[in-house]
C-alpha atoms as a PDB file:
ATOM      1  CA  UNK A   1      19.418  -2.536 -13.193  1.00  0.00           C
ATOM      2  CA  UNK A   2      22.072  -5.279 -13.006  1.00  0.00           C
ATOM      3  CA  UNK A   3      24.074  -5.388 -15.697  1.00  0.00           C
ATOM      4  CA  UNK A   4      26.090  -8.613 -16.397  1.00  0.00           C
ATOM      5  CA  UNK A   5      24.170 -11.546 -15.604  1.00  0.00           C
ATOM      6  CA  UNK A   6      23.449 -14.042 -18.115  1.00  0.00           C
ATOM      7  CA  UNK A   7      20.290 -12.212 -19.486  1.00  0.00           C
ATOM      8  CA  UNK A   8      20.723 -11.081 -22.943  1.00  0.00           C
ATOM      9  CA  UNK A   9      18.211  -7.930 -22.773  1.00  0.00           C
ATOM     10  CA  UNK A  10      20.137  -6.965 -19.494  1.00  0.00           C
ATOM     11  CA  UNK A  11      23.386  -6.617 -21.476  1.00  0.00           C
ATOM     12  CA  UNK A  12      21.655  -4.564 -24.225  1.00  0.00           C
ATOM     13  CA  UNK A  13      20.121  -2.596 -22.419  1.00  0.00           C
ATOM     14  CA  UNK A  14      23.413  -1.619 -20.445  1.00  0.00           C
ATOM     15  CA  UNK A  15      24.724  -1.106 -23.728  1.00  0.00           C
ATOM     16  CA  UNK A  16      21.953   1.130 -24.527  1.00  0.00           C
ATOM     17  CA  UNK A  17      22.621   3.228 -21.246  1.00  0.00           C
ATOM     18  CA  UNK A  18      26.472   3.381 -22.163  1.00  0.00           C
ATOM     19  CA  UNK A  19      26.054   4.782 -25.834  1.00  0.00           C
ATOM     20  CA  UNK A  20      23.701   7.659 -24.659  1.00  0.00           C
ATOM     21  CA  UNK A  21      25.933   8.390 -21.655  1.00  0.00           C
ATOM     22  CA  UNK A  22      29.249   8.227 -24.410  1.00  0.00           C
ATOM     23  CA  UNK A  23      27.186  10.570 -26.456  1.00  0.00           C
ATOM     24  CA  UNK A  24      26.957  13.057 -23.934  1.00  0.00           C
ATOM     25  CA  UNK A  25      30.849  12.623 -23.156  1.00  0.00           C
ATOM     26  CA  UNK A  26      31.582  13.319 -26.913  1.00  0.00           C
ATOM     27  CA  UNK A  27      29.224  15.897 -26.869  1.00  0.00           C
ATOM     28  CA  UNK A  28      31.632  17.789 -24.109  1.00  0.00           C
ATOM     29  CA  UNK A  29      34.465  16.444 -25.813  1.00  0.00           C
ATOM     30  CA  UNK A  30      33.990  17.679 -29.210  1.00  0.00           C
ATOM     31  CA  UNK A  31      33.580  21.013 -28.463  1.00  0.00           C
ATOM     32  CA  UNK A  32      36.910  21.349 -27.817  1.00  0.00           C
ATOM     33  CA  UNK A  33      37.767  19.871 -30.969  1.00  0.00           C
ATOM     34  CA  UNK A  34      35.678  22.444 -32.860  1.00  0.00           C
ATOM     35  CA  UNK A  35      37.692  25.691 -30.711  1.00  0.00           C
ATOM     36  CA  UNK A  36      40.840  25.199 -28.705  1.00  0.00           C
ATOM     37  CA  UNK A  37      39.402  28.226 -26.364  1.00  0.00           C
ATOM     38  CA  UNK A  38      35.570  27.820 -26.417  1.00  0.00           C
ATOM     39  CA  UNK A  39      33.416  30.643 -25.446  1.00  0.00           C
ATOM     40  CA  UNK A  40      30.889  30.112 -22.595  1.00  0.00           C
ATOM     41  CA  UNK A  41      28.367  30.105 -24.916  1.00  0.00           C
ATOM     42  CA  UNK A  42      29.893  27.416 -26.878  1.00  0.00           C
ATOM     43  CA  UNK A  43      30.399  25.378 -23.760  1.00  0.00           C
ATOM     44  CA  UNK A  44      26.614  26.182 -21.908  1.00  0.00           C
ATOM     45  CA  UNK A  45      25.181  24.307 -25.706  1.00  0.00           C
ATOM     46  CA  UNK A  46      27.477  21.921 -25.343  1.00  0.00           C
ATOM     47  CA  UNK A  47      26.253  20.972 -21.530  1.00  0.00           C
ATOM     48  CA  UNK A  48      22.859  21.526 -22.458  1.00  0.00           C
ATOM     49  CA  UNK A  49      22.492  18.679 -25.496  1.00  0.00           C
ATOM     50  CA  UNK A  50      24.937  16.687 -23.264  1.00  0.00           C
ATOM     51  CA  UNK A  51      22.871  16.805 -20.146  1.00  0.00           C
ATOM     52  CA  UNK A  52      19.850  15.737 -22.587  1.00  0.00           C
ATOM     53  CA  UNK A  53      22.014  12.520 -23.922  1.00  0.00           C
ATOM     54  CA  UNK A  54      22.313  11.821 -20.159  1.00  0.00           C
ATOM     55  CA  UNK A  55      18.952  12.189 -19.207  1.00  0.00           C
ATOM     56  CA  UNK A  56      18.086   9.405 -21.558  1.00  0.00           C
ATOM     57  CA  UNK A  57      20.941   7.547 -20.365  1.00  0.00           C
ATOM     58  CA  UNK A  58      19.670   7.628 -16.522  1.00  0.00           C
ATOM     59  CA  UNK A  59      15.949   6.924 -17.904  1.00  0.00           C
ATOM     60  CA  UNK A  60      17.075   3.809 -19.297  1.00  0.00           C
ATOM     61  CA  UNK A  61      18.824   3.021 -16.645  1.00  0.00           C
ATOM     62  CA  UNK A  62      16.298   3.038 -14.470  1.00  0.00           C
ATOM     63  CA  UNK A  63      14.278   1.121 -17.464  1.00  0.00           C
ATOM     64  CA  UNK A  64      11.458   3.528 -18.285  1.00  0.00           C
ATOM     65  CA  UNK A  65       9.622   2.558 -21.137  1.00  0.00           C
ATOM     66  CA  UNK A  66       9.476   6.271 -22.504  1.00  0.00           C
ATOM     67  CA  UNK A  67      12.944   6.510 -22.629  1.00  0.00           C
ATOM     68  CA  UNK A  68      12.835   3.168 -24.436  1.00  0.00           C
ATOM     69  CA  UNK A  69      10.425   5.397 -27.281  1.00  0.00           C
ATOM     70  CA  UNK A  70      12.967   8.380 -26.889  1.00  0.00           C
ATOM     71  CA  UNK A  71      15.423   6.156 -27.865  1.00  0.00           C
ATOM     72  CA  UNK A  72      14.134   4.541 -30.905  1.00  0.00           C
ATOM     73  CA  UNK A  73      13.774   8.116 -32.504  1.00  0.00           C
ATOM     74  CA  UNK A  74      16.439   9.377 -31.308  1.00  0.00           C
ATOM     75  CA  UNK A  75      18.713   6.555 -33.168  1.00  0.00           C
ATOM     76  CA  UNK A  76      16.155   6.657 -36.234  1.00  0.00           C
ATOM     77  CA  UNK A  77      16.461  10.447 -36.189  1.00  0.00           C
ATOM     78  CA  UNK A  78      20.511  10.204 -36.021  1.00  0.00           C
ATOM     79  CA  UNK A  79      20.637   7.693 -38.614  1.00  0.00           C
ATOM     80  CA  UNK A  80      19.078   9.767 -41.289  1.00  0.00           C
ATOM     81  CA  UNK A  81      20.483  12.961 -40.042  1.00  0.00           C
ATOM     82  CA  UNK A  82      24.180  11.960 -39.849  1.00  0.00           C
ATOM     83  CA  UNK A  83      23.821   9.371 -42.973  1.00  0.00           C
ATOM     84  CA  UNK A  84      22.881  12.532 -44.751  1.00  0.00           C
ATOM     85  CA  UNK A  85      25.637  14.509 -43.459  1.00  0.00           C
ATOM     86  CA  UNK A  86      28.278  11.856 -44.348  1.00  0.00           C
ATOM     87  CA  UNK A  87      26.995  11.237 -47.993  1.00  0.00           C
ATOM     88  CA  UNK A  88      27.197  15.220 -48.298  1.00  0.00           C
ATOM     89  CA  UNK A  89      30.957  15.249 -47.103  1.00  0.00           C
ATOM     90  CA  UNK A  90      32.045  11.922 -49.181  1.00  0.00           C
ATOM     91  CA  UNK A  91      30.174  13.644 -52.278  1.00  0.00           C
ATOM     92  CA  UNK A  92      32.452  16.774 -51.780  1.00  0.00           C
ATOM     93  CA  UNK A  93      29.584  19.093 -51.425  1.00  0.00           C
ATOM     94  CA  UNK A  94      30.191  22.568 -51.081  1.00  0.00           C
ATOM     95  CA  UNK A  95      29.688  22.690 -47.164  1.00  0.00           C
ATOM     96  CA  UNK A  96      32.054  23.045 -44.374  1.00  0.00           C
ATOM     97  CA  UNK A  97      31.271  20.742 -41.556  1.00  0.00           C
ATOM     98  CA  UNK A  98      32.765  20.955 -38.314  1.00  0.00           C
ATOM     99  CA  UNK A  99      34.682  18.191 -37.158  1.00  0.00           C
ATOM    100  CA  UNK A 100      32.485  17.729 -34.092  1.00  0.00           C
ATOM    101  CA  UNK A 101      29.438  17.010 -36.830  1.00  0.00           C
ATOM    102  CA  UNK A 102      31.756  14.287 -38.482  1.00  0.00           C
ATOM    103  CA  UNK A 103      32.901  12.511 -35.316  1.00  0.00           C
ATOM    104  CA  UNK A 104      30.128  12.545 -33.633  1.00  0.00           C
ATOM    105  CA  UNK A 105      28.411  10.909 -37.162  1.00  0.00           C
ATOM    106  CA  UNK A 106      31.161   8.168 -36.971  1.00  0.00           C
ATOM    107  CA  UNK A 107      30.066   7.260 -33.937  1.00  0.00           C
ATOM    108  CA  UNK A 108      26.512   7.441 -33.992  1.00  0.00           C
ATOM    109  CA  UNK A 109      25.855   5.912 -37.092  1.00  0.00           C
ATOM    110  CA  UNK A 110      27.077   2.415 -36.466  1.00  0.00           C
ATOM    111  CA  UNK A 111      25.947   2.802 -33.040  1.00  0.00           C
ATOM    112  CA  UNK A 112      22.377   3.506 -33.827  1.00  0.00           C
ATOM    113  CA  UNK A 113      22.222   1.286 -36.812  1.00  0.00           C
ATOM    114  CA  UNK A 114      23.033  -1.888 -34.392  1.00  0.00           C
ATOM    115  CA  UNK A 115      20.883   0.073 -31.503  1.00  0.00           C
ATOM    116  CA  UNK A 116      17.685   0.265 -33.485  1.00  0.00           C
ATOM    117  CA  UNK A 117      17.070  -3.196 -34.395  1.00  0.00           C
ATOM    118  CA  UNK A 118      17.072  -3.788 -30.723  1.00  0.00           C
ATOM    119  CA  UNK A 119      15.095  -1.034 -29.533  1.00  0.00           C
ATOM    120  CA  UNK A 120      12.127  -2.492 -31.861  1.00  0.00           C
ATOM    121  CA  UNK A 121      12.125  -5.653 -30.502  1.00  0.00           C
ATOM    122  CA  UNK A 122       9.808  -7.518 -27.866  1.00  0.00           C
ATOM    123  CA  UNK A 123      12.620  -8.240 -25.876  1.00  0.00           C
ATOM    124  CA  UNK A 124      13.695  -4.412 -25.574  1.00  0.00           C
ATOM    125  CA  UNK A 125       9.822  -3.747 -24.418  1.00  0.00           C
ATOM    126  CA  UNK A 126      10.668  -6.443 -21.562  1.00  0.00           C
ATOM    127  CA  UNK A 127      14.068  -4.919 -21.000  1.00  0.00           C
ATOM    128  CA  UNK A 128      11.945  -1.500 -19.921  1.00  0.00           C
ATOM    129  CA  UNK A 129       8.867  -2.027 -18.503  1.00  0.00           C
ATOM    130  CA  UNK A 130       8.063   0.557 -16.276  1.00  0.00           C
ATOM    131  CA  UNK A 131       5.757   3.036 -16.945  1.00  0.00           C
ATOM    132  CA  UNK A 132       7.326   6.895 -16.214  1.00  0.00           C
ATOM    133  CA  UNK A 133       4.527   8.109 -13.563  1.00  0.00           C
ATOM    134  CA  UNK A 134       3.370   4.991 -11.475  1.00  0.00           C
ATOM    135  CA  UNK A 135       4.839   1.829  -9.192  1.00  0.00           C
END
């Protein structure tokens, strides 16, 4: 997929790619911000819901329309997930959240929020229109 020409659904859909493959980054990334030392166990979860954030990342970059449905509930499944995490922190609730949970929800909450809109679109159906088994 090229990525800046003057097509509009070319440069969303990059952008698309680089907020899953960021998510698996801060996936890595905040696990060190949870435990200075992680334990291997720590680290293999860490690698494996990166590796999935990746997966989708490569998908869409090679424009699979799957990925494209992956996509949309993944970001409609973050929204309400981390929207309901952050109202339970600003409300004070009684709950300890890691600060992996929290950064990763300040990210992927504006993220998704302008991602989604997209994702629904005709244009993002044109932006990945190959099917996953096939020419």
């Amino acid at each position: 997929m090229r990525g800046g020409g003057s097509d509009p659904r070319a440069r969303a859909a990059v952008l698309a790619v680089a907020f899953f493959a960021l998510s698996g980054v801060l996936e890595l990334a905040l696990t060190f911000v949870d435990a200075a030392f992680p334990t291997g166990v720590a680290l293999w979860e860490a690698l494996g819901r990166a590796l999935l954030h990746w997966l989708l990342a490569a998908g869409l970059w090679r424009r699979f329309a799957l990925c494209r449905t992956f996509a949309l509930v993944y970001c409609l499944a973050a929204l309400v997930t981390y929207t309901v995490v952050l109202a339970l922190a600003l409300a004070g609730a009684p709950l300890v959240f890691p600060p992996s949970v929290v950064g990763q929800s300040l990210v992927q909450v504006p993220s998704c929020a302008l991602l989604l809109p997209w994702l629904r679109t005709p244009d993002a159906a044109q932006a990945f229109p190959r099917p996953l088994l096939g020419p």
